[in-house]
Protein backbone atom coordinates (compact mmCIF):
# COMPACT_ATOMS: atom_id res chain seq x y z
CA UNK A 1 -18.62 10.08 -18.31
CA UNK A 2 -17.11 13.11 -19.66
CA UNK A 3 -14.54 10.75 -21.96
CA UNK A 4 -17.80 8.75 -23.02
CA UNK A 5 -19.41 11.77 -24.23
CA UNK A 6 -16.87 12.84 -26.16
CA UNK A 7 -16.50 9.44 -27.64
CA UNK A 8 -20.14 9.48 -28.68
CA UNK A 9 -19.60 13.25 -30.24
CA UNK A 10 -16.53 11.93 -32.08
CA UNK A 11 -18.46 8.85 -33.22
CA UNK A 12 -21.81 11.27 -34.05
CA UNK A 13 -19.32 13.22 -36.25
CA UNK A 14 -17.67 10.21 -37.86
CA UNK A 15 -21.38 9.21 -39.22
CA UNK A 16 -22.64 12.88 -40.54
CA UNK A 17 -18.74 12.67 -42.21
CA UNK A 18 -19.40 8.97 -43.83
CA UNK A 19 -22.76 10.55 -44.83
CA UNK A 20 -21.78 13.38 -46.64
CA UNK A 21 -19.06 11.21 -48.20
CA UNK A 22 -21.67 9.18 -49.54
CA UNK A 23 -23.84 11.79 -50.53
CA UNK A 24 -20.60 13.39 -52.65
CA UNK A 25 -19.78 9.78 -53.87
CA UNK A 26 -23.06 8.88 -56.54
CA UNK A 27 -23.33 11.38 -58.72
CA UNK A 28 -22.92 9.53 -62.27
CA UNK A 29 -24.26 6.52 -60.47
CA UNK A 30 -27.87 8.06 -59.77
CA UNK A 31 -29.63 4.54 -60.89
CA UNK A 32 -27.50 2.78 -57.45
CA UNK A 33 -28.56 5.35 -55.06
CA UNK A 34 -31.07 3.78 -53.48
CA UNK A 35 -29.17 0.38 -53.09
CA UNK A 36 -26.11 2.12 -51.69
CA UNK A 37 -28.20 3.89 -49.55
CA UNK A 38 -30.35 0.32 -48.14
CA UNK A 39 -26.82 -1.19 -47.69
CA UNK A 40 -25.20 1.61 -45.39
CA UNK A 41 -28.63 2.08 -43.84
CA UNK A 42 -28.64 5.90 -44.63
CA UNK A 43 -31.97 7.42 -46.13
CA UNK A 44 -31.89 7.73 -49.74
CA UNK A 45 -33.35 11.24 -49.33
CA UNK A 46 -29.91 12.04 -47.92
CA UNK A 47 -27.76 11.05 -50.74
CA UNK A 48 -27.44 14.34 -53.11
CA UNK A 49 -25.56 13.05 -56.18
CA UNK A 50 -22.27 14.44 -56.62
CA UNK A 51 -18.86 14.15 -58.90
CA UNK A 52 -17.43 10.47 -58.82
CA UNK A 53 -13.95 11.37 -58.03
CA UNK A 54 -15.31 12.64 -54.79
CA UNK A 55 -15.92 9.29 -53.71
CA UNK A 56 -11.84 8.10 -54.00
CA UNK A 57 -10.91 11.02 -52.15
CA UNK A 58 -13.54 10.65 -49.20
CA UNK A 59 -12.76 7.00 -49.15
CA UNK A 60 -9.53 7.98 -48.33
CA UNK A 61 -10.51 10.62 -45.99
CA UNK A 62 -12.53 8.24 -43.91
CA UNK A 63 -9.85 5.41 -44.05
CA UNK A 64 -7.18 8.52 -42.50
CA UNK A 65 -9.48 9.29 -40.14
CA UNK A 66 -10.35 5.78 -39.02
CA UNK A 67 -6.15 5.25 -38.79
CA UNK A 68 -5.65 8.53 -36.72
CA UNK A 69 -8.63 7.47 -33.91
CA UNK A 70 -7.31 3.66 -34.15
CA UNK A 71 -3.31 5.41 -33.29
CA UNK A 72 -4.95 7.51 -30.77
CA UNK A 73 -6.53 4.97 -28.40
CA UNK A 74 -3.60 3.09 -28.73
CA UNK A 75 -1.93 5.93 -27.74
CA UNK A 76 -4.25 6.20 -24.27
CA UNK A 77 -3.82 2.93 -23.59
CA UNK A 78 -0.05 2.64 -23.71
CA UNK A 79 0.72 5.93 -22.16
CA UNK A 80 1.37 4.25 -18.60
CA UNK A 81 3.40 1.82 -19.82
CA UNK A 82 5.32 4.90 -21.95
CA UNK A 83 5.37 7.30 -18.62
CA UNK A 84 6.95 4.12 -16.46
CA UNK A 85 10.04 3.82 -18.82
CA UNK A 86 10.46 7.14 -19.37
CA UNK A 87 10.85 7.15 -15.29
CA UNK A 88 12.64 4.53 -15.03
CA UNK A 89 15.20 5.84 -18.43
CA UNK A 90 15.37 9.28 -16.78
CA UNK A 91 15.83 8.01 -12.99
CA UNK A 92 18.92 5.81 -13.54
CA UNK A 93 21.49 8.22 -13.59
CA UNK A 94 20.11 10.63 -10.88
CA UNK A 95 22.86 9.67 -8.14
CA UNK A 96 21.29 13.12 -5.34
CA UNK A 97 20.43 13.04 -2.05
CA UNK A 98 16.58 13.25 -2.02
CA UNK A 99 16.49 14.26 1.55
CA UNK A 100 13.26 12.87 2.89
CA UNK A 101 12.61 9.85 1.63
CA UNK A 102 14.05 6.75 -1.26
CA UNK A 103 11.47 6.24 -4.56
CA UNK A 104 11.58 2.85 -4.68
CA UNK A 105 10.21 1.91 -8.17
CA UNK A 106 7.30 2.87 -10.36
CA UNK A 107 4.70 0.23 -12.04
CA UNK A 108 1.75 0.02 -13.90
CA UNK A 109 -0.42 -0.67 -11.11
CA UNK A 110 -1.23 -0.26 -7.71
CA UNK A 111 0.64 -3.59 -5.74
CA UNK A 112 -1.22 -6.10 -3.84
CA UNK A 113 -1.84 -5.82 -0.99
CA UNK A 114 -2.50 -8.90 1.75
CA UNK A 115 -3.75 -8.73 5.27
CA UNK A 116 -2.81 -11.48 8.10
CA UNK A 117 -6.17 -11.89 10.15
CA UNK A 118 -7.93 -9.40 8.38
CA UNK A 119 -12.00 -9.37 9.35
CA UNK A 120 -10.51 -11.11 13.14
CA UNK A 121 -11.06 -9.17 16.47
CA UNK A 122 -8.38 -6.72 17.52
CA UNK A 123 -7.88 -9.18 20.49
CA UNK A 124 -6.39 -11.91 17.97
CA UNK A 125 -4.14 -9.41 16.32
CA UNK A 126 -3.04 -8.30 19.30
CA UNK A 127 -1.93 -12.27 19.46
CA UNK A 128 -0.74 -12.41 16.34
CA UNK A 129 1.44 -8.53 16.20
CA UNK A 130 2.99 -10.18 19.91
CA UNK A 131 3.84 -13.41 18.05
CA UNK A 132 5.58 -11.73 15.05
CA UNK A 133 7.56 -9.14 17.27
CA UNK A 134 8.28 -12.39 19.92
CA UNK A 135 6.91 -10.26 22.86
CA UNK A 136 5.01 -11.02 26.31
CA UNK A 137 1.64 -11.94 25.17
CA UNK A 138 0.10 -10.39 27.97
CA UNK A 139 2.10 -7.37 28.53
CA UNK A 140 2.09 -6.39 24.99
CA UNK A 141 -2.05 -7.02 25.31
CA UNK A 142 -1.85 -4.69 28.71
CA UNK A 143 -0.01 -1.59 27.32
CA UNK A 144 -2.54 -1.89 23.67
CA UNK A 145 -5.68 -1.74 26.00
CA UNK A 146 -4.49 0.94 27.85
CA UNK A 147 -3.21 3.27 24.93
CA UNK A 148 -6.63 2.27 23.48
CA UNK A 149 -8.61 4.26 26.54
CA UNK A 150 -6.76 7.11 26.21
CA UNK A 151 -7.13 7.51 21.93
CA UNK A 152 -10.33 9.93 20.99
CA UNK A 153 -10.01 8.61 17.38
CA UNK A 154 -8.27 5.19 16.88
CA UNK A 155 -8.35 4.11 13.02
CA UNK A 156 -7.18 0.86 10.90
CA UNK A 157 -3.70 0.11 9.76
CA UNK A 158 -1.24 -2.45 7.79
CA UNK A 159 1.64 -3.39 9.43
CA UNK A 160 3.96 -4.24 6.92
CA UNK A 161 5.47 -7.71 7.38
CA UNK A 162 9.28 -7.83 6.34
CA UNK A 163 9.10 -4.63 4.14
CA UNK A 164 10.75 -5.22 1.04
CA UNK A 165 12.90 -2.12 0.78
CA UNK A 166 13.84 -1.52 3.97
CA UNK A 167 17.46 -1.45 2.74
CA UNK A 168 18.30 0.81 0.15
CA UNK A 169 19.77 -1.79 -2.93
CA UNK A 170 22.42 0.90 -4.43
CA UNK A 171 22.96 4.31 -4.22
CA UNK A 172 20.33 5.67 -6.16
CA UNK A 173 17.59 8.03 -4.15
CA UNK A 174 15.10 7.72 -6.99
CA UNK A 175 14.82 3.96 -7.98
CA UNK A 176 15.69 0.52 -6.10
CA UNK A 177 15.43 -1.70 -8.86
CA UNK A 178 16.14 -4.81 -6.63
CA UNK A 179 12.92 -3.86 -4.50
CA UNK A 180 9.84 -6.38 -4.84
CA UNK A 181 6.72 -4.00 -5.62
CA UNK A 182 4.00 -5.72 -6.98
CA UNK A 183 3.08 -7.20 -3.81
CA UNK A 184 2.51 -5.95 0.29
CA UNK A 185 2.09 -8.20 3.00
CA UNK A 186 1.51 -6.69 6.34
CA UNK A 187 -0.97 -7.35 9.70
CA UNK A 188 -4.57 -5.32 9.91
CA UNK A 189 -4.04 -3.44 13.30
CA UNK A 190 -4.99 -0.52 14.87
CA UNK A 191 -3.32 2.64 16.04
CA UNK A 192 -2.92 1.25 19.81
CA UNK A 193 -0.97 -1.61 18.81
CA UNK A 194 1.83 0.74 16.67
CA UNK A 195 1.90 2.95 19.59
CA UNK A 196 2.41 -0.20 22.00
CA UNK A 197 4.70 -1.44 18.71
CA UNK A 198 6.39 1.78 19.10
CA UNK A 199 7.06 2.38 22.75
CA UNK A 200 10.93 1.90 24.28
CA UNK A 201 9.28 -0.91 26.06
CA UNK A 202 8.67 -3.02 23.08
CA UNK A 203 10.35 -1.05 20.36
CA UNK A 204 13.27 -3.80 18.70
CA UNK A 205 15.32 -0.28 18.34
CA UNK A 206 14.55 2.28 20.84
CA UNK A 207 16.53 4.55 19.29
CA UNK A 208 14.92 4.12 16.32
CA UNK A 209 11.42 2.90 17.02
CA UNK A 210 9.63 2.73 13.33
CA UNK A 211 12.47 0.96 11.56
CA UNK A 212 10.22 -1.80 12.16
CA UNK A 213 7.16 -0.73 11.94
CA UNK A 214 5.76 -0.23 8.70
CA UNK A 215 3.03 1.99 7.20
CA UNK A 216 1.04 2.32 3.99
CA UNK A 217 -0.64 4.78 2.87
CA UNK A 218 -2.52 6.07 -0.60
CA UNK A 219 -2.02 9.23 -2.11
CA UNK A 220 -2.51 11.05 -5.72
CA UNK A 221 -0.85 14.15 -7.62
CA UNK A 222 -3.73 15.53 -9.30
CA UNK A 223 -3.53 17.73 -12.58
CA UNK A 224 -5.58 19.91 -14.58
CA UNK A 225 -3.98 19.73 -18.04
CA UNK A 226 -6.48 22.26 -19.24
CA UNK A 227 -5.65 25.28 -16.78
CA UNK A 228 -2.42 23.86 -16.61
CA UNK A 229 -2.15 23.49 -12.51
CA UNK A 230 -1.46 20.52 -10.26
CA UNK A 231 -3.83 20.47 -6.56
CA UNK A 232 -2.25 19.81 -3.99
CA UNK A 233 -2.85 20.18 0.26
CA UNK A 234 -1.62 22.99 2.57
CA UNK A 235 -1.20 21.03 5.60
CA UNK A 236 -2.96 22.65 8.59
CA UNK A 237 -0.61 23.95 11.50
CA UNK A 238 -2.49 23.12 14.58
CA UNK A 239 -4.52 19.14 14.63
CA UNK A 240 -7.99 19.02 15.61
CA UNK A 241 -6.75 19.05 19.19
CA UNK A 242 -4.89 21.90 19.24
CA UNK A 243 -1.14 20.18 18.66
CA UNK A 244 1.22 21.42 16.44
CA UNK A 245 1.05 19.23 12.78
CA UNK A 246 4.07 17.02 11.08
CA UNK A 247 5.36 19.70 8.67
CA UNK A 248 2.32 22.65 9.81
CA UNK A 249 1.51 24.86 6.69
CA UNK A 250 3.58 22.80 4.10
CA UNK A 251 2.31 21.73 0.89
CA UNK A 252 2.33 18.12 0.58
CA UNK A 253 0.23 15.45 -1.63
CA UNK A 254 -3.37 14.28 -1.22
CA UNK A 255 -3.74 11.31 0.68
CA UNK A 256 -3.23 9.32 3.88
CA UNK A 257 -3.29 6.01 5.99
CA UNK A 258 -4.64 2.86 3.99
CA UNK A 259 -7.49 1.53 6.48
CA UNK A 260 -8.39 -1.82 5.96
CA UNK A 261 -11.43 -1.20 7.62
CA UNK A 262 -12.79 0.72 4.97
CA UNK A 263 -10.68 0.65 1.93
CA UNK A 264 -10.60 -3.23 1.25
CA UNK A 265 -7.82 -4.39 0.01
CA UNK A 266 -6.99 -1.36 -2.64
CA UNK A 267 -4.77 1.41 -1.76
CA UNK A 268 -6.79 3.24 -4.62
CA UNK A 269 -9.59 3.53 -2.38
CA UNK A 270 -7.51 4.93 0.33
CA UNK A 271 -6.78 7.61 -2.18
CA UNK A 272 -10.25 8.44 -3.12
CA UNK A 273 -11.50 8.62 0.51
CA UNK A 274 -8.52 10.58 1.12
CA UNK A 275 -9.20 12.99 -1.10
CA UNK A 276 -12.74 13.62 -0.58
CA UNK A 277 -11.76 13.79 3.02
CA UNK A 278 -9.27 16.44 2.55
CA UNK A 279 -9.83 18.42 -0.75
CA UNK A 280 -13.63 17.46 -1.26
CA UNK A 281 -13.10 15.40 -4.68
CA UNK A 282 -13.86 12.24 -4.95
CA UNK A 283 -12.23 10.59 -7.56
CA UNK A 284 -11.23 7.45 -8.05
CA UNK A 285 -7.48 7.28 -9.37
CA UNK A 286 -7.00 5.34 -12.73
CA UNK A 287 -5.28 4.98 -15.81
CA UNK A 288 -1.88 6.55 -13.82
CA UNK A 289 1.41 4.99 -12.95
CA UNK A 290 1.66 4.02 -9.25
CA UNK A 291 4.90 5.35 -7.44
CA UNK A 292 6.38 3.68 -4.76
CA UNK A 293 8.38 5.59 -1.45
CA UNK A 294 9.47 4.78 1.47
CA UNK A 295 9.83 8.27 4.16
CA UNK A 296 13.11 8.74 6.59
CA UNK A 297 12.30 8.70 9.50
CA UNK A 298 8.51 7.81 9.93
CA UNK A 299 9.11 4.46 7.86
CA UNK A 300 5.53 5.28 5.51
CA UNK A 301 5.56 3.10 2.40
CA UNK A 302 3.70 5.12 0.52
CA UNK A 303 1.84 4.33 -2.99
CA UNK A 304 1.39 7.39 -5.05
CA UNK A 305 -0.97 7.70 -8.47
CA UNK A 306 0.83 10.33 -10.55
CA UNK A 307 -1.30 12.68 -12.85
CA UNK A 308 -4.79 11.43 -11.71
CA UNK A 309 -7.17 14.66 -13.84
CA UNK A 310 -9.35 16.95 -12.46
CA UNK A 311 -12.30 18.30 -14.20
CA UNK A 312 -13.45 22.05 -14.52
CA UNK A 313 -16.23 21.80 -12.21
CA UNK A 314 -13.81 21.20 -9.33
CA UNK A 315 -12.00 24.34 -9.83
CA UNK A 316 -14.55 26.15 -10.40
CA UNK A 317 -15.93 24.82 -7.23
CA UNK A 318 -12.58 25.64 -5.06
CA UNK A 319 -12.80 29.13 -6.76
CA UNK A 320 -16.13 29.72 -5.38
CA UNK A 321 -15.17 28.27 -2.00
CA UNK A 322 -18.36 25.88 -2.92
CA UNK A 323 -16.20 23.07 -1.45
CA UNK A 324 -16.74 20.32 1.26
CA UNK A 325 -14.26 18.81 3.32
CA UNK A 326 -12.34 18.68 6.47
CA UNK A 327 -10.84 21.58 7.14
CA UNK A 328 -9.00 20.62 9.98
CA UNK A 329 -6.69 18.75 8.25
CA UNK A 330 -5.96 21.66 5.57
CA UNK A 331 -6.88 22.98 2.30
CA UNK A 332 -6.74 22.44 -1.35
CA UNK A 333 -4.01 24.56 -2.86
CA UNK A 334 -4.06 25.11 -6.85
CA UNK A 335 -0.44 25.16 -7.74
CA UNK A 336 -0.22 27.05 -11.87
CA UNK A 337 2.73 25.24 -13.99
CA UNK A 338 4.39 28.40 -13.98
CA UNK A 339 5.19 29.12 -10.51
CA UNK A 340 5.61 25.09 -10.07
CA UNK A 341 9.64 25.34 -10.20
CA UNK A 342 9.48 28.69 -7.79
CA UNK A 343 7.48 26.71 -5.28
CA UNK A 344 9.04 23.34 -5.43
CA UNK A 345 12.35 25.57 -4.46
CA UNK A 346 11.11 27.01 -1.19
CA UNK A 347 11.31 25.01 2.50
CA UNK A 348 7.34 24.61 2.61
CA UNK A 349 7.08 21.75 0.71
CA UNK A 350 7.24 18.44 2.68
CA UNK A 351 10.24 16.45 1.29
CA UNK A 352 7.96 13.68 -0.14
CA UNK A 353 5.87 15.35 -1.88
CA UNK A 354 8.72 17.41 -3.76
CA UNK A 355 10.12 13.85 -4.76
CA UNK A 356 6.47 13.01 -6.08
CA UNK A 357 6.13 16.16 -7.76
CA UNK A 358 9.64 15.26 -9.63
CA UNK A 359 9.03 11.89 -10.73
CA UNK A 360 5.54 12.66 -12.23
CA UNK A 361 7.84 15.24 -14.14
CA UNK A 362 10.43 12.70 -14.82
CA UNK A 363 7.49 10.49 -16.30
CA UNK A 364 6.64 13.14 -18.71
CA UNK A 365 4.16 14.65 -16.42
CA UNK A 366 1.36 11.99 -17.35
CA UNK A 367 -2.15 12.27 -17.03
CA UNK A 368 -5.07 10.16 -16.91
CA UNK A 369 -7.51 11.13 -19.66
CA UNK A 370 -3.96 9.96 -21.57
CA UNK A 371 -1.22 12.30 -23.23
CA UNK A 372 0.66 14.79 -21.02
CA UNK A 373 0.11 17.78 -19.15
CA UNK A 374 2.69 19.65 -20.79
CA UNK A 375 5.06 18.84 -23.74
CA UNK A 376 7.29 15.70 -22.58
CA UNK A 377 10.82 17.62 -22.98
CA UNK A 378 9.75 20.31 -21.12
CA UNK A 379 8.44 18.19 -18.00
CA UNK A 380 11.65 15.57 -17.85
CA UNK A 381 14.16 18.69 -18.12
CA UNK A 382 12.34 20.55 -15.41
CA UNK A 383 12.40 17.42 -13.25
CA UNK A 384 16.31 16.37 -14.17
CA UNK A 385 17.07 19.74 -12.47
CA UNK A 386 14.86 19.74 -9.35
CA UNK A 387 16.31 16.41 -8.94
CA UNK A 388 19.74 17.57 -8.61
CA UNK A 389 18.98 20.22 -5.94
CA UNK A 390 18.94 18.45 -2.73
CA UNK A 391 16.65 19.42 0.32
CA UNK A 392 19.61 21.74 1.98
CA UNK A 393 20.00 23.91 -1.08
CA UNK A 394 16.31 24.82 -1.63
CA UNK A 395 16.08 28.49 -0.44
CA UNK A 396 13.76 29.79 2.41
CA UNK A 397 9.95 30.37 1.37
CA UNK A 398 8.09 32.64 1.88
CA UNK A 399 5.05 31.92 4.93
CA UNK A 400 2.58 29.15 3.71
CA UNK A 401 -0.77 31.32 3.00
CA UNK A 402 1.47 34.08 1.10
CA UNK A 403 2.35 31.19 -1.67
CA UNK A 404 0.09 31.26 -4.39
């Protein structure tokens, strides 16, 4: 709404401009007023004759101006395109251990996602996660139903189905370009089955129980180009139940599991509940490129929208602690350009999220409203070194409330 109403003021002032050229264009032609006038539509009473030569030179004016707001939307709509080859240009020679994770690509858009049995009782993917794995039917249906009992909250997953970049295709951390992208595949299931999936008893590598099991989740960098700040989440420490969190206090990105129970078939609408959940905003993300991980060691496949803008009512908002959302999980942390390299540096970042953090910069720090958040250079040079520290080298932080 905000972009619409600044079209309409742009187009408001486009008219009043046209007008006064007008108005400045008929002096010496006093006798065609009115006819110039009935053919633009424009009130004769408007038209105040002026000297002829001002008509050539507001033609001209107009004509500039309509060339300079035809380059700019052309501008917004290319700039995704623009920020995915500038990745892609900028990640090919990066050859550093990333330590936490492999960027697999970056595209356009979102991939597709589809869903074996999606909409079918949990007792027929039970029967169709034990056919796929080639386990006991009924023992595999046993140890789900009891895992099941015991969970207080048991939500909706995709089980990826032969991931496709599972194995890394060179020896670059920040781009597989042999990796198919554009489309997912996976089973609807819920958290029982993974930790049946999961368990030594079924795992197909006990030592290593989530090489084959597969999740996806949504998740969004958000930006404020105008304060110049990205948002991002301060994990909580403790879960809901008192347990210690994955990477407690750390900052890491908005977002979370994609639930086909609720998000359809769009990993953009896990990232909008996701963030309403855990930073209050809901937003839908658009107009971004779509960044593609996969995590060591938990085996996420993770989708993330780079730049997605924030408006000045949220921040306001978060100032004034006006915010609602679930606290358990953590808090919104604003994160100013200038201390961005300072943070990014410390140990209380989670590993993924630094990666995420550099590739928006390596894309020329993109935004959605189009443009960048910062001048292009700036963001790619920034990101070229970050890149080349790996996880080992990053000094020790300081505790997570104490970063600001």
């Amino acid at each position: 709404m905000r972009n619409l109403a600044k079209d309409l003021n742009t187009g408001a002032g486009i008219v009043s401009l046209v007008v006064a050229v007008l108005s400045a264009a008929i002096k010496g032609f006093p006798e065609q007023s009115n006819e110039i006038a009935g053919r633009v539509g424009i009130p004769a009473a408007l038209i105040e004759p002026q000297a002829s030569l001002a008509f050539i030179v507001g033609a001209m004016l107009v004509l500039l101006l309509t060339l300079l707001i035809r380059a700019r939307l052309e501008r917004n709509r290319d700039h995704v395109a623009d920020a995915v080859e500038r990745y892609r240009k900028n990640a090919t020679d990066l050859t550093s251990d990333a330590a936490g994770g492999r960027v697999v690509d970056i595209a356009v858009k979102e991939p597709t996602l589809m869903m074996a049995g999606k909409g079918e009782t949990w007792e027929t993917q039970v029967n169709l996660l034990a056919e796929a794995y080639k386990l006991d039917a009924a023992e595999f249906a046993a140890e789900v139903a009891r895992r099941r009992s015991a969970l207080k909250h048991n939500a909706s997953h995709l089980i990826l189905q032969d991931p496709p970049w599972l194995e890394a295709h060179g020896g670059n951390d920040w781009r597989e370009p042999g990796a198919n992208t554009s489309r997912l595949t996976g089973f609807a299931c819920d958290y029982a089955m993974i930790q049946a999936l999961t368990d030594a008893k079924f795992a197909r590598h006990p030592k290593d129980p989530w090489r084959d099991v597969a999740r996806v989740s949504g998740n969004t960098i958000f930006v404020s180009k105008e304060k110049q700040c990205l948002i991002l989440h301060r994990r909580a420490r403790f879960s809901i139940d008192g347990k210690p969190m994955a990477f407690g206090g750390h900052l890491h990105m908005v977002g979370g599991n994609f639930e086909p129970s609720h998000d359809g078939a769009s990993l953009a609408e896990t990232a909008c509940r996701e963030a309403k959940e855990e930073i209050g905003l809901k937003l839908i993300p658009h107009n971004v490129p779509c960044l593609l991980m996969r995590e060591d060691g938990t085996n996420w496949h993770m989708a993330v929208f780079l730049g997605v803008e924030v408006g000045r009512d949220y921040l306001q908002k978060h100032a004034a602690g006006a915010l609602t959302y679930q606290t358990w999980e953590g808090d919104p942390e604003v994160i100013s350009f200038r201390r961005l390299e300072e943070i990014l540096r410390t140990n209380h970042v989670v590993p993924t999220c630094y990666q995420a953090v550099v590739a928006w910069l390596l894309a020329g720090a993109p935004v959605s409203t189009g443009g960048s958040a910062m001048w292009k250079w700036r963001a790619v040079r920034l990101g070229k070194r970050l890149a080349k520290i790996p996880a080992k080298f990053r000094r020790e932080g300081v505790a997570g409330d104490e970063i600001r």
